[in-house]
Every structure is written in C-alpha cells, then in structure tokens.
PDB file of N, CA and C in Angstrom:
ATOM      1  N   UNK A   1      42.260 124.652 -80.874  1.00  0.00           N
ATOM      2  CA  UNK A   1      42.238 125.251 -79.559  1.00  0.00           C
ATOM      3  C   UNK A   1      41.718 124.211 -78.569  1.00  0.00           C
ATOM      4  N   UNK A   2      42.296 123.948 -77.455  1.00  0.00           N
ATOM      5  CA  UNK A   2      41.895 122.784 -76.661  1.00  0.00           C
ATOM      6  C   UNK A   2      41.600 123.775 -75.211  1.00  0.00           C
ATOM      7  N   UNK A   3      39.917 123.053 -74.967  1.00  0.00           N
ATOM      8  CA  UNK A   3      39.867 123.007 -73.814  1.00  0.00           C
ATOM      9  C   UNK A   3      40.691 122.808 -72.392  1.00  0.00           C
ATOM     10  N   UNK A   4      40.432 123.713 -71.336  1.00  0.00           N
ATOM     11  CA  UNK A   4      41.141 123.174 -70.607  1.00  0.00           C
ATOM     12  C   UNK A   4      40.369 122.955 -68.866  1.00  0.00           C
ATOM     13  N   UNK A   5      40.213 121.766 -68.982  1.00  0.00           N
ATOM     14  CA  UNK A   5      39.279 121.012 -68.304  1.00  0.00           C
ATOM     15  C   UNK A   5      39.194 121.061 -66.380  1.00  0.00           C
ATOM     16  N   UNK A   6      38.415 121.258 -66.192  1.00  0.00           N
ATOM     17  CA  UNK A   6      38.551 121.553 -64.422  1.00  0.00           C
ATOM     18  C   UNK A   6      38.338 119.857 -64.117  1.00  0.00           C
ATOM     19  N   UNK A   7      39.066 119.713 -62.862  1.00  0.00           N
ATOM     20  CA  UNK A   7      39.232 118.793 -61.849  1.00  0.00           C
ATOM     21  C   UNK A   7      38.017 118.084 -61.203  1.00  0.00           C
ATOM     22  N   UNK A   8      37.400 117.020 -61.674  1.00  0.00           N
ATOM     23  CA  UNK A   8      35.890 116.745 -61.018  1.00  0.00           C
ATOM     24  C   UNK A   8      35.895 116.855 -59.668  1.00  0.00           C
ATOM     25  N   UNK A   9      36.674 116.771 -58.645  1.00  0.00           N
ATOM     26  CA  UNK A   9      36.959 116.879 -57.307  1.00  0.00           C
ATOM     27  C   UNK A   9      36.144 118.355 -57.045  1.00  0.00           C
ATOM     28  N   UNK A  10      37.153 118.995 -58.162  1.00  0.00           N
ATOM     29  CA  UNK A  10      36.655 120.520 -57.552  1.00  0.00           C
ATOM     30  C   UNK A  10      35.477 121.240 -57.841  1.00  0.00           C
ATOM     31  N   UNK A  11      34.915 120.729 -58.972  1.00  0.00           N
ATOM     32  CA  UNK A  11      33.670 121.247 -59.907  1.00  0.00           C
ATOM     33  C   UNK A  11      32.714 120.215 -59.392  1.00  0.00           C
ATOM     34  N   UNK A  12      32.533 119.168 -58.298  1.00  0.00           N
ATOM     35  CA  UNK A  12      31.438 118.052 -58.220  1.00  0.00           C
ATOM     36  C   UNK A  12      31.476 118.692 -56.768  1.00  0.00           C
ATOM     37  N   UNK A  13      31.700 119.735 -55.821  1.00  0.00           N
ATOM     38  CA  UNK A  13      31.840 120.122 -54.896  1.00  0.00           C
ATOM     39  C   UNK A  13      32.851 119.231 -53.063  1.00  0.00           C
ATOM     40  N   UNK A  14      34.066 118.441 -54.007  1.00  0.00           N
ATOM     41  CA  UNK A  14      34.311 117.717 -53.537  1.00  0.00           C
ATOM     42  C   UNK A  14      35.427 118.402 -52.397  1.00  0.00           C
ATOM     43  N   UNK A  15      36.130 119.677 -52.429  1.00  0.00           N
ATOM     44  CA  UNK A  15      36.626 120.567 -51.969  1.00  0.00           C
ATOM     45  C   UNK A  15      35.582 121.142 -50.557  1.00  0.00           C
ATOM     46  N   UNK A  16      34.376 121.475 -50.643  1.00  0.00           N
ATOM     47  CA  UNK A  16      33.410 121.904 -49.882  1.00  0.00           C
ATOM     48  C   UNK A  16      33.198 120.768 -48.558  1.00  0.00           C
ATOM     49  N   UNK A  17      32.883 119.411 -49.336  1.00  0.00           N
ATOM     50  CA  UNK A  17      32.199 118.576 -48.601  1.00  0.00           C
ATOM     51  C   UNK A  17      33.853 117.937 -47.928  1.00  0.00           C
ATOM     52  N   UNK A  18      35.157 118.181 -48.259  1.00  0.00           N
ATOM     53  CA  UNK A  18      36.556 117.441 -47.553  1.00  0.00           C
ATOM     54  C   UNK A  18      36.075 118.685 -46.507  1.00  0.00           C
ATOM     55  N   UNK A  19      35.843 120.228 -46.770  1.00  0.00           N
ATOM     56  CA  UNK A  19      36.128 121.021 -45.674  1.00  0.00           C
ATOM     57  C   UNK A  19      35.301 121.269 -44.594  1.00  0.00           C
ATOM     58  N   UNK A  20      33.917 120.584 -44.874  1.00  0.00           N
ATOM     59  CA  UNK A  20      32.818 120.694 -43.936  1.00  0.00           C
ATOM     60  C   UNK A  20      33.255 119.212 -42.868  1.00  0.00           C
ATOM     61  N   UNK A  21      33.872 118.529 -43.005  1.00  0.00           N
ATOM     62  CA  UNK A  21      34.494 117.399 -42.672  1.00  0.00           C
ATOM     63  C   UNK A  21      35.646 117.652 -41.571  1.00  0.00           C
ATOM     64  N   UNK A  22      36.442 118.836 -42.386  1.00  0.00           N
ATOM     65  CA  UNK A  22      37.716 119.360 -41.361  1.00  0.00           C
ATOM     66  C   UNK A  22      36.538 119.583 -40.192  1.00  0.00           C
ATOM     67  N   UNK A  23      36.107 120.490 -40.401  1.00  0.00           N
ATOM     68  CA  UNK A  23      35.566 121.491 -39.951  1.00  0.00           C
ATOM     69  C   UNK A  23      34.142 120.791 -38.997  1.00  0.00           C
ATOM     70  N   UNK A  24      34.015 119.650 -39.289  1.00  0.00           N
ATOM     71  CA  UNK A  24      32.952 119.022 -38.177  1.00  0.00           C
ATOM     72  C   UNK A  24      33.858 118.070 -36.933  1.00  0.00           C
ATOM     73  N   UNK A  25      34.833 117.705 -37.672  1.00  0.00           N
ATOM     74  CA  UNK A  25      35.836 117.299 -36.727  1.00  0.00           C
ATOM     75  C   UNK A  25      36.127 118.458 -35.561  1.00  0.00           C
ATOM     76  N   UNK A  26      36.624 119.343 -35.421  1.00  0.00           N
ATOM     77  CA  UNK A  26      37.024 120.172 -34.715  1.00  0.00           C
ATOM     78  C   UNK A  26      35.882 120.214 -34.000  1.00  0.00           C
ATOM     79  N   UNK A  27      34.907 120.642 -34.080  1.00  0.00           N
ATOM     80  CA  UNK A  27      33.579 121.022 -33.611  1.00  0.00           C
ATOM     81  C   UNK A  27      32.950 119.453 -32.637  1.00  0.00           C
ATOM     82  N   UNK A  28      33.075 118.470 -32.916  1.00  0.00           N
ATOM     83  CA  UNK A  28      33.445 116.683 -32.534  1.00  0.00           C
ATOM     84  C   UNK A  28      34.059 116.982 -30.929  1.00  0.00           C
ATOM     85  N   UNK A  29      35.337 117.722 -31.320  1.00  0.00           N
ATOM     86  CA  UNK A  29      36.777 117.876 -30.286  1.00  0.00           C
ATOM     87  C   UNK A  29      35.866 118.526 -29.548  1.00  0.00           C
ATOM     88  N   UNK A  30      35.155 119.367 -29.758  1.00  0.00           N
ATOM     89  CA  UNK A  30      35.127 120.783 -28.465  1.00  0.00           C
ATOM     90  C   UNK A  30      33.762 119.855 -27.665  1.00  0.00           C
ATOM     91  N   UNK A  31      32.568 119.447 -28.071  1.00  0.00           N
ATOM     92  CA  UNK A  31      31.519 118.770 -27.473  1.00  0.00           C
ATOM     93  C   UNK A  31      32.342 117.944 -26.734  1.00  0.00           C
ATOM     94  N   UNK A  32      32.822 116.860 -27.046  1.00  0.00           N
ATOM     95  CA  UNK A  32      33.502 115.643 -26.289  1.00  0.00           C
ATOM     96  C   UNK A  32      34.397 115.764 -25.776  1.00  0.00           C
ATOM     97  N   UNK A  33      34.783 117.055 -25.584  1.00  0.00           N
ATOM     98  CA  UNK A  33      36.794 117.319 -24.443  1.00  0.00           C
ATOM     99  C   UNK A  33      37.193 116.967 -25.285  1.00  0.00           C
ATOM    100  N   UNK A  34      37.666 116.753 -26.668  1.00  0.00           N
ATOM    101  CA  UNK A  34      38.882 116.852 -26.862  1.00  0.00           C
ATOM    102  C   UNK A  34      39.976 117.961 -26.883  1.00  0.00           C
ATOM    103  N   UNK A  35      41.574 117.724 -27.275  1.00  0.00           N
ATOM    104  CA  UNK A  35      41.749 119.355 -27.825  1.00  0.00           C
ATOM    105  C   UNK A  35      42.634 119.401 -29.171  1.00  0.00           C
ATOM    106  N   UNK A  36      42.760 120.477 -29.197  1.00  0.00           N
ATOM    107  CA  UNK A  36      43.094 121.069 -30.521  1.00  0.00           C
ATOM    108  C   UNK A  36      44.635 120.504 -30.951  1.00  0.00           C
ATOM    109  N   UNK A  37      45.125 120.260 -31.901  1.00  0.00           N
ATOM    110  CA  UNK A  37      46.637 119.576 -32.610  1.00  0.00           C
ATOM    111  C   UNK A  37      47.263 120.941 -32.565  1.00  0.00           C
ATOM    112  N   UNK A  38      48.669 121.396 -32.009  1.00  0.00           N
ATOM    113  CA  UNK A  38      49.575 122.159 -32.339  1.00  0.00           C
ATOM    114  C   UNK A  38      49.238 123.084 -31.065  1.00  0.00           C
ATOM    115  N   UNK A  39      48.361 122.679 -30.176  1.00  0.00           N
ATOM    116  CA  UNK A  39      47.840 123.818 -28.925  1.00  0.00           C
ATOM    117  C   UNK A  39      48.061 123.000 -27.894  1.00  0.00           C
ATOM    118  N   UNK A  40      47.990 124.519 -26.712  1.00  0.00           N
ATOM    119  CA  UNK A  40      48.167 123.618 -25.555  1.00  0.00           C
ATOM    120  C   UNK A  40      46.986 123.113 -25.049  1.00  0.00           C
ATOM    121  N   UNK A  41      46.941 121.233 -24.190  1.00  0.00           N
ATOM    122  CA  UNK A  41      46.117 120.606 -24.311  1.00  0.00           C
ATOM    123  C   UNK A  41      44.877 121.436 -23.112  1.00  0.00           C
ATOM    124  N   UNK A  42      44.466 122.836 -23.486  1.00  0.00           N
ATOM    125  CA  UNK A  42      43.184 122.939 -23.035  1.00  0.00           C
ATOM    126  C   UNK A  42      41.958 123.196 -23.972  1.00  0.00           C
ATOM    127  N   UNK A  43      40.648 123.086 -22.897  1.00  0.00           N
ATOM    128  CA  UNK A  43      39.224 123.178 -23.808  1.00  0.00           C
ATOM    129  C   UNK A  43      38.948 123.619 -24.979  1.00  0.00           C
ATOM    130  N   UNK A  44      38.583 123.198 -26.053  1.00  0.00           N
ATOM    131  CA  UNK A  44      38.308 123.959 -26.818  1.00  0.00           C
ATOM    132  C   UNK A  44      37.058 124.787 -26.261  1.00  0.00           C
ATOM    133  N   UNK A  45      37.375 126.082 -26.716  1.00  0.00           N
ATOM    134  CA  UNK A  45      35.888 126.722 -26.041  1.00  0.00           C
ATOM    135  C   UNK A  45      35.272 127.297 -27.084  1.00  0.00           C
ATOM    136  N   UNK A  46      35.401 127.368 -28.917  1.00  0.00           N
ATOM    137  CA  UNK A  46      35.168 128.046 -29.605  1.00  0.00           C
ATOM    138  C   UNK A  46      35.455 127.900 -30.706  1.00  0.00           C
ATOM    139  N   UNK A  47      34.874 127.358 -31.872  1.00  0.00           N
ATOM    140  CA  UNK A  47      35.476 126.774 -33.657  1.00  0.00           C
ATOM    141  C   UNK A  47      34.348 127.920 -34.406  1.00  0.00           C
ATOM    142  N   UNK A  48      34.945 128.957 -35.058  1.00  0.00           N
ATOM    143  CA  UNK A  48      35.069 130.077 -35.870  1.00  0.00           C
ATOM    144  C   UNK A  48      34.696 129.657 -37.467  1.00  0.00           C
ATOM    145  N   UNK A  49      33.855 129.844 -38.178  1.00  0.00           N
ATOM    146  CA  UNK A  49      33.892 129.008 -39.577  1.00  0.00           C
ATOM    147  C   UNK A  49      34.375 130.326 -40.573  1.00  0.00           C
ATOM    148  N   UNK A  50      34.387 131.042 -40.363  1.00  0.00           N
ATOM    149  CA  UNK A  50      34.588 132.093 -41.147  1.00  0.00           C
ATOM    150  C   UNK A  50      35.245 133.326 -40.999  1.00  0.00           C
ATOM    151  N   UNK A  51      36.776 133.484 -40.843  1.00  0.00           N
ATOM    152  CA  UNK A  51      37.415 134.145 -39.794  1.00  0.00           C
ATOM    153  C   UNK A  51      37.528 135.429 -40.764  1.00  0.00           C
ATOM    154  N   UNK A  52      37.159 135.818 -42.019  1.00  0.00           N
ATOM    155  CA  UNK A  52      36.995 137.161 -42.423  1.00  0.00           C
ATOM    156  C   UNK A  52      36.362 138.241 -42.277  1.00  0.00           C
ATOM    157  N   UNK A  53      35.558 137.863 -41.698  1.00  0.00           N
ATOM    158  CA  UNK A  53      34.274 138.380 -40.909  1.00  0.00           C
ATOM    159  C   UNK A  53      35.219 139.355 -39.546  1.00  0.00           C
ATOM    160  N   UNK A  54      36.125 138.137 -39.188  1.00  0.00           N
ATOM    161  CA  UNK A  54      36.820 139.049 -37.693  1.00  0.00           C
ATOM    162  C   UNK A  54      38.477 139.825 -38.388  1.00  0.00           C
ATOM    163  N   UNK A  55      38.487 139.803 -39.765  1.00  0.00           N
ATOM    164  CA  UNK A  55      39.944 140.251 -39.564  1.00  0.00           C
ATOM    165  C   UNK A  55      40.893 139.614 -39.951  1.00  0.00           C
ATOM    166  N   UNK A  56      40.657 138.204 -39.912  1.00  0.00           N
ATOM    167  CA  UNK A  56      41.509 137.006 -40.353  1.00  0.00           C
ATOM    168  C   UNK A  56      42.051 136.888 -41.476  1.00  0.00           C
ATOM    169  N   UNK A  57      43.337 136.581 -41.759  1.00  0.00           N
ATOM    170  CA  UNK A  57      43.312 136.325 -43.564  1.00  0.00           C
ATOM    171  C   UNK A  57      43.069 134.551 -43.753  1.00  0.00           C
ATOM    172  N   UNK A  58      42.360 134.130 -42.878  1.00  0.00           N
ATOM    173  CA  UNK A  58      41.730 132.511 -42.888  1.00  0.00           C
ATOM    174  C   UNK A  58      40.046 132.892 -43.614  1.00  0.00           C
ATOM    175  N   UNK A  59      39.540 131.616 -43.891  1.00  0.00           N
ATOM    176  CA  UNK A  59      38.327 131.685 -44.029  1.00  0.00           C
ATOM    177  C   UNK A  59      37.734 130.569 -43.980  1.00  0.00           C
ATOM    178  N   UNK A  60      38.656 129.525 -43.623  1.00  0.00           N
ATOM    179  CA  UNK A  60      38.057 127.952 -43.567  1.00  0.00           C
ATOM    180  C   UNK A  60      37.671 127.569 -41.690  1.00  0.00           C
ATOM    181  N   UNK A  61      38.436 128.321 -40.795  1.00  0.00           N
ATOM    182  CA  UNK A  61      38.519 127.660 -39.523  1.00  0.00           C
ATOM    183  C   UNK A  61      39.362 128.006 -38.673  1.00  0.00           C
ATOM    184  N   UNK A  62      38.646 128.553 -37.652  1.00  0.00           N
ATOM    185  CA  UNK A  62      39.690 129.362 -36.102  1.00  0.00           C
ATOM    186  C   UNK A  62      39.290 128.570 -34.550  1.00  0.00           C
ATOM    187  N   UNK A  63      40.031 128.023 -34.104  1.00  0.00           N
ATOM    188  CA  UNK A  63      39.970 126.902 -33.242  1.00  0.00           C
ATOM    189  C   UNK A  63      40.348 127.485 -31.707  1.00  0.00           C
ATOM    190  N   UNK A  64      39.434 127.860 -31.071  1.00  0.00           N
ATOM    191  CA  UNK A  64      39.695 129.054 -29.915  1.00  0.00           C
ATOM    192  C   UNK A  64      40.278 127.912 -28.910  1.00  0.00           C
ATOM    193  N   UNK A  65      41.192 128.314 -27.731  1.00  0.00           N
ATOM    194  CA  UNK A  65      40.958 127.286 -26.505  1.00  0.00           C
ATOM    195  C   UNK A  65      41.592 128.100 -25.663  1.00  0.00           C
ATOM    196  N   UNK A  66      41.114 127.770 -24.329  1.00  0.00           N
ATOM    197  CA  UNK A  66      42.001 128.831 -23.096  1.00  0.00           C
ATOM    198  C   UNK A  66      41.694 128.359 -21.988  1.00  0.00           C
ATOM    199  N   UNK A  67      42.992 128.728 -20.711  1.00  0.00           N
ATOM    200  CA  UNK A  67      42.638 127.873 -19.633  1.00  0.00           C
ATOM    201  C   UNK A  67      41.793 129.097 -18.696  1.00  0.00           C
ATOM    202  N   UNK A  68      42.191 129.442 -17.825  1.00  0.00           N
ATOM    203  CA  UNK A  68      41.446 130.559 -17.110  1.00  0.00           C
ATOM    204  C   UNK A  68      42.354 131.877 -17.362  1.00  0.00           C
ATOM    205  N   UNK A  69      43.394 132.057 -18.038  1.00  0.00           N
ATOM    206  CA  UNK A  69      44.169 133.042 -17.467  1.00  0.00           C
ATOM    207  C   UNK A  69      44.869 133.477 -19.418  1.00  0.00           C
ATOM    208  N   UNK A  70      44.825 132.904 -20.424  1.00  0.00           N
ATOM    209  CA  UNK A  70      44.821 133.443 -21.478  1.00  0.00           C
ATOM    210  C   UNK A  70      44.555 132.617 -22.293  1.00  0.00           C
ATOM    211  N   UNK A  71      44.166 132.999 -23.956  1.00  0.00           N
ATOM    212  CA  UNK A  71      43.907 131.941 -24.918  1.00  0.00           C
ATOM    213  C   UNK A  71      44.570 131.736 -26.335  1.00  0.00           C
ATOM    214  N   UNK A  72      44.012 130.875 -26.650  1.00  0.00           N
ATOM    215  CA  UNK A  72      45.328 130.300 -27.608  1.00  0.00           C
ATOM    216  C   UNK A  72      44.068 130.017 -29.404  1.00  0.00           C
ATOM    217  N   UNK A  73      44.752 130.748 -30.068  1.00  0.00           N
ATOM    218  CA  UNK A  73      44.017 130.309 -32.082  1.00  0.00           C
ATOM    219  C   UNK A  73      44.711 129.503 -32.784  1.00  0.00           C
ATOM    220  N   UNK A  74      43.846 128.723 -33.173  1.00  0.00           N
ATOM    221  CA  UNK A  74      44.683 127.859 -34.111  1.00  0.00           C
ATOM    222  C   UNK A  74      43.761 128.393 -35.475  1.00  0.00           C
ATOM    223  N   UNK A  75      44.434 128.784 -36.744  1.00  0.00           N
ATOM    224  CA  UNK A  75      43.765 129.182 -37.676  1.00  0.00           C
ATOM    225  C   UNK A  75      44.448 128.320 -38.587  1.00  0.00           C
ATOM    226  N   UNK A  76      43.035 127.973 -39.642  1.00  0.00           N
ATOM    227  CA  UNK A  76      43.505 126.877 -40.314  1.00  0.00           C
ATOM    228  C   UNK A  76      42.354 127.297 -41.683  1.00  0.00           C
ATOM    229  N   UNK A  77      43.589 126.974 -42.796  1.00  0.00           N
ATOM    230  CA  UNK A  77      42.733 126.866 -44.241  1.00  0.00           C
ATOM    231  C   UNK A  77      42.816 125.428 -44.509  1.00  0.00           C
ATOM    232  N   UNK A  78      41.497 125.201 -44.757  1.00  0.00           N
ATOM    233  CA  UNK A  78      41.887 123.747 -45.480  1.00  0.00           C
ATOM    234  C   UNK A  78      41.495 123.587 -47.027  1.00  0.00           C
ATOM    235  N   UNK A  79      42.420 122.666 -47.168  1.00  0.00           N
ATOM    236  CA  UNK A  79      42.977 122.092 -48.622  1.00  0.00           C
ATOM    237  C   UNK A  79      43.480 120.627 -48.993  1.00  0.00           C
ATOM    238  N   UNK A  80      42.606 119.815 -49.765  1.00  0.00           N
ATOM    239  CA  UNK A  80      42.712 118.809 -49.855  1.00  0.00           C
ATOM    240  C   UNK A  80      43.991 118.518 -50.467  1.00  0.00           C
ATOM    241  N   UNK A  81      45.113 119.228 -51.005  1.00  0.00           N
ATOM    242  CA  UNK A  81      46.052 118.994 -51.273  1.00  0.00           C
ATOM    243  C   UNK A  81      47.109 120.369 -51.673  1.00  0.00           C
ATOM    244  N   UNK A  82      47.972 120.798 -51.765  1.00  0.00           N
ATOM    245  CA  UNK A  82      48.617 121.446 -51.508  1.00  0.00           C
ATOM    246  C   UNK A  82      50.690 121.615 -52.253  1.00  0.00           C
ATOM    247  N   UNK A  83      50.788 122.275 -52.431  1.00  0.00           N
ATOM    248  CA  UNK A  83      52.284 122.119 -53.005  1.00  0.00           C
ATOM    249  C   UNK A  83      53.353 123.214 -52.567  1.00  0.00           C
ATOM    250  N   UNK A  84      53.933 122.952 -51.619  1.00  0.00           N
ATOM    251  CA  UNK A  84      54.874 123.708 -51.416  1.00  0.00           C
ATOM    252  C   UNK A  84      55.996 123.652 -52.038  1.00  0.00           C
ATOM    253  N   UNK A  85      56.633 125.109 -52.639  1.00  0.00           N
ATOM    254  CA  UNK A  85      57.403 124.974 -53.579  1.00  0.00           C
ATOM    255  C   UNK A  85      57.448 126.767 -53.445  1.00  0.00           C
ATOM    256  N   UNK A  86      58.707 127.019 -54.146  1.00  0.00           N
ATOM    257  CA  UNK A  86      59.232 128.968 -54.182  1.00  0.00           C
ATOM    258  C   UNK A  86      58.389 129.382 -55.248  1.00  0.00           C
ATOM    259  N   UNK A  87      57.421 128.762 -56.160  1.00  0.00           N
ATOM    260  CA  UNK A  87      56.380 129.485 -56.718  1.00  0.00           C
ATOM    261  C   UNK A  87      55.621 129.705 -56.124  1.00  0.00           C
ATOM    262  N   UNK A  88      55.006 128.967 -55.030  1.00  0.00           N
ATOM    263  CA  UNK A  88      53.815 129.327 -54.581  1.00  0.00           C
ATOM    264  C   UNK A  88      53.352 130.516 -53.836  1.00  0.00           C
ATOM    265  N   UNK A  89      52.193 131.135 -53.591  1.00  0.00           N
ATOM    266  CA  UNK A  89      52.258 132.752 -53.589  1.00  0.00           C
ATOM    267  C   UNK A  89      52.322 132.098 -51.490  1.00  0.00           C
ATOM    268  N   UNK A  90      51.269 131.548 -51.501  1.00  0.00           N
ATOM    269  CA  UNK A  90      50.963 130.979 -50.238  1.00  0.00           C
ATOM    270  C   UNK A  90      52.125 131.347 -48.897  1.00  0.00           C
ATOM    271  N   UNK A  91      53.798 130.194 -49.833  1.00  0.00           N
ATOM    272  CA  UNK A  91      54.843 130.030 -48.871  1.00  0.00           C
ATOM    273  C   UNK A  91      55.881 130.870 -49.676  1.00  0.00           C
TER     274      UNK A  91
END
C-alpha cells in the first residue's frame, strides 16, 4: 500500500504566504493611487479579505473601486496554479 504524499508547497504553508502576497499587493494599489487590473481606472476605495462573510462565493479577495456616481468588484480567488480543463468543477 503506498502512501500518497502531499505537495511541500502546500503542507509548508506556501499557498497562504503566495496569497497574503496577492493580497498585500492590492492593498499597496489602494494607499499609493494605484488601480485595480480588469476595472475601470478609478480609486481603489476598499480590498475585502474574506468575501464569505458578505455573501460571496470568493474567500481570498474583493477589490472595491468607484468614481462618484457607481462602483465596480473585482473578486478574486487566488491560486498559485491552476488547470483549466472540462474536468474541472471550477470551469
């Protein structure tokens, strides 16, 4: 019977510390003006760490921004790597 061995990446907490990384970046953007990738280029006014709490089916990161008149989410799971493919439950 053979073991079947976990990923040191994922068991040395190497998953945690890539996502506290996403996730300080964004937070980087909103102090210093930057803005958000895939949004329109206004303020960030708001980075969310835990969007289950509001409803979300995210739980890594919700990236608020708005100009005066409506606002815009960018919700994001992060994952150091990923496989898209017709098995996956994800896509």
């Amino acid at each position: 019977m053979s073991k079947k061995l976990s990923n040191s990446f994922a068991t040395g907490g190497g998953g945690f510390h890539f996502e506290a990384h996403v996730q300080a970046s964004f937070v980087t953007l909103m102090l210093s003006g930057g803005y958000a990738p895939c949004l329109p280029c206004w303020p960030i006014t708001k980075v969310k760490l835990q969007g289950k709490i509001d409803g979300f089916d995210t739980d890594d990161l919700i990236v608020y921004v708005d100009n005066a008149k409506e606002q815009r989410k960018l919700l994001g799971q992060v994952k150091h790597s990923i496989a898209i493919t017709e098995a996956s439950a994800l896509f």
